[in-house]
N, C-alpha and C. Protein backbone atom coordinates (compact mmCIF):
# COMPACT_ATOMS: atom_id res chain seq x y z
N UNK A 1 0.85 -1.17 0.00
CA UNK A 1 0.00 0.00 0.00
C UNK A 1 0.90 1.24 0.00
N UNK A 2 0.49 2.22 -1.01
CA UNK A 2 1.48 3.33 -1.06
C UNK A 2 0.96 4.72 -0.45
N UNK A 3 1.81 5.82 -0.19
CA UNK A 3 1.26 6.81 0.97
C UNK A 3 -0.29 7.33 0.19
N UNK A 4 0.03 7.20 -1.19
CA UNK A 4 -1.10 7.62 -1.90
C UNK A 4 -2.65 7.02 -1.79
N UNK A 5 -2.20 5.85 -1.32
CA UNK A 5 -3.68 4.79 -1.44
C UNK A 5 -3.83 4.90 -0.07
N UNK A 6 -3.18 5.80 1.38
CA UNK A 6 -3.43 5.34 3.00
C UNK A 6 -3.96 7.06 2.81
N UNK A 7 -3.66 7.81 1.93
CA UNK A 7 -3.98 9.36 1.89
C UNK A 7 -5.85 9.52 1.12
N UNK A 8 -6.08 8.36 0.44
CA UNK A 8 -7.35 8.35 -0.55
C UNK A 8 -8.01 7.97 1.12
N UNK A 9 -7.68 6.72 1.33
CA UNK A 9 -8.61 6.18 2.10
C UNK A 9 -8.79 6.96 3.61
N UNK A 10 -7.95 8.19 3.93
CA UNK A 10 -8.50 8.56 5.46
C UNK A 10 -9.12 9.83 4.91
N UNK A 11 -8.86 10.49 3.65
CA UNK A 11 -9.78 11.83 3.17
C UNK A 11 -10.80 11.48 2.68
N UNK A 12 -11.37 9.64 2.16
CA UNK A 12 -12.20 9.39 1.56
C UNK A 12 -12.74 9.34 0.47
N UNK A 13 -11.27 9.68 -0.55
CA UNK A 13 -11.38 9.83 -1.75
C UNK A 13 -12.01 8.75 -2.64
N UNK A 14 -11.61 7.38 -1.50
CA UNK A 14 -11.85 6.22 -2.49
C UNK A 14 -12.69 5.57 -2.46
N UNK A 15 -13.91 6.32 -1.23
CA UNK A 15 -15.60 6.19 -1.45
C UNK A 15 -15.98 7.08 -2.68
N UNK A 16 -15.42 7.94 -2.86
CA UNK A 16 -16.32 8.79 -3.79
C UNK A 16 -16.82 8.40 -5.33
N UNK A 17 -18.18 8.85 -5.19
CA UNK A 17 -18.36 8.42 -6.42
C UNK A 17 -18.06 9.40 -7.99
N UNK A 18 -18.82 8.73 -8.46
CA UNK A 18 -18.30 9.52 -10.17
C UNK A 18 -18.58 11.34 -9.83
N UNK A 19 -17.81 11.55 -10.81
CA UNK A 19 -17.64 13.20 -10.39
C UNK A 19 -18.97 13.76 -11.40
N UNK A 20 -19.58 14.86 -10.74
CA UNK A 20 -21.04 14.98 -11.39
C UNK A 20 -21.20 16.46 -11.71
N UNK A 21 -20.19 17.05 -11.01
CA UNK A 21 -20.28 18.77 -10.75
C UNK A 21 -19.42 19.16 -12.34
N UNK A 22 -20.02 18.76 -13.28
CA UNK A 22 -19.43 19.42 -14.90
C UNK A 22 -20.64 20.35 -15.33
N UNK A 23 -20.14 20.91 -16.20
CA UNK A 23 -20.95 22.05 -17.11
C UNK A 23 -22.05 21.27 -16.91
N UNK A 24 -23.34 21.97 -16.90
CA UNK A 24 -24.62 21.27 -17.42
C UNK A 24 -25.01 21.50 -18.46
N UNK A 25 -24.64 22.86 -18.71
CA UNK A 25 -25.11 23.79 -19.99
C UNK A 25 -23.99 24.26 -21.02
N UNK A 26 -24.21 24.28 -22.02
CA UNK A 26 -23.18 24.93 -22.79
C UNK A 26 -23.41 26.58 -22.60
N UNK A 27 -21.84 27.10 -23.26
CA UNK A 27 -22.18 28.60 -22.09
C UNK A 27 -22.91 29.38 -23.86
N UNK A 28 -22.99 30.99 -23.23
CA UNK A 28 -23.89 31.73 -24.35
C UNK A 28 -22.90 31.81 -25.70
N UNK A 29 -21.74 31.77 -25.42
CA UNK A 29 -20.40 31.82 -26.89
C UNK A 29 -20.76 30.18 -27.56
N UNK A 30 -21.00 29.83 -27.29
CA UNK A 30 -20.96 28.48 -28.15
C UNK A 30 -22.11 28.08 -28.53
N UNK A 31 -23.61 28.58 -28.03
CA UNK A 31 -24.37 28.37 -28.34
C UNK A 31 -24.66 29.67 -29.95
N UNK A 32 -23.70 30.84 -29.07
CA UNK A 32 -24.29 32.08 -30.39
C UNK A 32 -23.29 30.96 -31.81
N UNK A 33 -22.15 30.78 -31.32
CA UNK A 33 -21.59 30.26 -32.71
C UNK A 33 -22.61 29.27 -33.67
N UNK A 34 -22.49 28.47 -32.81
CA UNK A 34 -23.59 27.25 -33.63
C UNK A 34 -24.93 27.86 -33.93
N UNK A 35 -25.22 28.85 -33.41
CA UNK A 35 -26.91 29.77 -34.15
C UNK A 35 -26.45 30.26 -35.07
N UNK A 36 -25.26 31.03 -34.99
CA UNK A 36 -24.85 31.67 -36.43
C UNK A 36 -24.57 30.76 -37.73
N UNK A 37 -23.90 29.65 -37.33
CA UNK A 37 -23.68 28.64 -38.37
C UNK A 37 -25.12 28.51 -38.97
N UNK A 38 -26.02 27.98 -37.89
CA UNK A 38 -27.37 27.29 -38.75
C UNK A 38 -28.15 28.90 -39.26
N UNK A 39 -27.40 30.03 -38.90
CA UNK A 39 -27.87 31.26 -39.62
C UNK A 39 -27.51 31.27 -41.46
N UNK A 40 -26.09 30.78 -41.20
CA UNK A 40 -25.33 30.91 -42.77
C UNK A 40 -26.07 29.56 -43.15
N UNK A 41 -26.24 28.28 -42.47
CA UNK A 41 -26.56 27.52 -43.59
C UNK A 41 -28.03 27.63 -43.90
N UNK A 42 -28.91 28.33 -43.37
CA UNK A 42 -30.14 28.83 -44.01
C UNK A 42 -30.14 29.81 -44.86
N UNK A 43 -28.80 30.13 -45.42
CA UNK A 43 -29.33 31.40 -46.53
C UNK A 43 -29.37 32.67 -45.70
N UNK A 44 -28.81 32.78 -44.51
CA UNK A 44 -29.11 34.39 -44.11
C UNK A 44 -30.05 34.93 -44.11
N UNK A 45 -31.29 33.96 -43.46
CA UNK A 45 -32.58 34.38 -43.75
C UNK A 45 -32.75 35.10 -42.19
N UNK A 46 -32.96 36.18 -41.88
CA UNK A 46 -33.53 37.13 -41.44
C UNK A 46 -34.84 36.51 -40.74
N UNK A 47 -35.20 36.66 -39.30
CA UNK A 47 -36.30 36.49 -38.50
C UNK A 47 -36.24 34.81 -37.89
N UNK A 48 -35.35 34.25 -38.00
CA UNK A 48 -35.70 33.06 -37.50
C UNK A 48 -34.18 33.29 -36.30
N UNK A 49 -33.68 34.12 -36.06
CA UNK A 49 -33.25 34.28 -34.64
C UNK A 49 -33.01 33.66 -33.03
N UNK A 50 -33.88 33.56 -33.09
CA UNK A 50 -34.76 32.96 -31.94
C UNK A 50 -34.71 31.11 -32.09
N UNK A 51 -35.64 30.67 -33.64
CA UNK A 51 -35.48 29.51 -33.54
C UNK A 51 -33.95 28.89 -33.69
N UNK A 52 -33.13 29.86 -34.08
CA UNK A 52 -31.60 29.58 -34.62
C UNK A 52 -31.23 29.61 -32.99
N UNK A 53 -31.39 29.89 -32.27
CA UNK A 53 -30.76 30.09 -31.17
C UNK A 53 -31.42 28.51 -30.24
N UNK A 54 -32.86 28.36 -30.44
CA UNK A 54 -33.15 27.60 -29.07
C UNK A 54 -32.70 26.10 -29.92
N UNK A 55 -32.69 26.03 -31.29
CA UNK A 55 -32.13 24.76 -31.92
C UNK A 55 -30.54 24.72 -31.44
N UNK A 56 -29.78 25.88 -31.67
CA UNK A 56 -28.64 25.91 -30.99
C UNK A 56 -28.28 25.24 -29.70
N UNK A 57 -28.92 26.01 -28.59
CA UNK A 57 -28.82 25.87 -27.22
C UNK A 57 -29.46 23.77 -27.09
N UNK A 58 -30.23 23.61 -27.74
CA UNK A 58 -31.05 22.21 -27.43
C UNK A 58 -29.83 21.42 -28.30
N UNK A 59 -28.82 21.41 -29.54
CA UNK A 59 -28.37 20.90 -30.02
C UNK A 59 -27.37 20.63 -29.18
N UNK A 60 -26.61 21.50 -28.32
CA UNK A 60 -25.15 21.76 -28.03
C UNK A 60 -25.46 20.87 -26.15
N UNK A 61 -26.92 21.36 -26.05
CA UNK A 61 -27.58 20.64 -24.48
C UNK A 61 -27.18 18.99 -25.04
N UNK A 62 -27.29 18.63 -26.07
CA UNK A 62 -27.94 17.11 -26.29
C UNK A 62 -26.35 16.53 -25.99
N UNK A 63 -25.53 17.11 -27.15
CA UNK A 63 -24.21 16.22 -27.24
C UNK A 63 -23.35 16.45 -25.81
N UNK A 64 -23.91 17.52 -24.96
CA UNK A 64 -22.96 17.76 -23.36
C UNK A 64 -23.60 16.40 -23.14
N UNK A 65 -24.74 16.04 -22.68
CA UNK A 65 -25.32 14.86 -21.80
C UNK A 65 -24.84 13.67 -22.32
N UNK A 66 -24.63 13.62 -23.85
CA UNK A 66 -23.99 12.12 -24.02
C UNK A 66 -22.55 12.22 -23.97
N UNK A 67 -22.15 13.08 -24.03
CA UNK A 67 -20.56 13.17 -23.53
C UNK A 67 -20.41 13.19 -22.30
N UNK A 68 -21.20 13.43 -21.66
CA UNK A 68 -21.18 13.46 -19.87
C UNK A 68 -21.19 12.46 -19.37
N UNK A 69 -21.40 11.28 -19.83
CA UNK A 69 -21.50 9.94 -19.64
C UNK A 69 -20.45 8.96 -19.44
């Protein structure tokens, strides 16, 4: 047993479970990028803003949770 494995076990490191405290959300810069993308690949169409954004934010939500895994 090394000082490392007598140091886990009296701080309790080596009950702990999986680490859970990560991003939940992607932040507002990465969501504006990916709205702007699905801005250019619609043609620069004007008024869909909003849906460019919450498809954004729900796209970038989906792939955090399966990468979180």
């Amino acid at each position: 047993m090394t000082f490392a494995d007598i140091a886990a076990t009296f701080t309790g490191e080596r009950m702990m479970t999986k680490y859970t405290g990560g991003r939940a959300r992607p932040s507002r810069d990465e969501i504006a990028r990916l709205a702007y993308q699905f801005y250019e690949t619609n043609g620069r169409r004007d008024g869909r803003d909003v849906e460019d954004w919450l498809a954004a934010e729900r796209e970038l939500t989906h792939l955090m949770s399966i990468f979180e895994t």
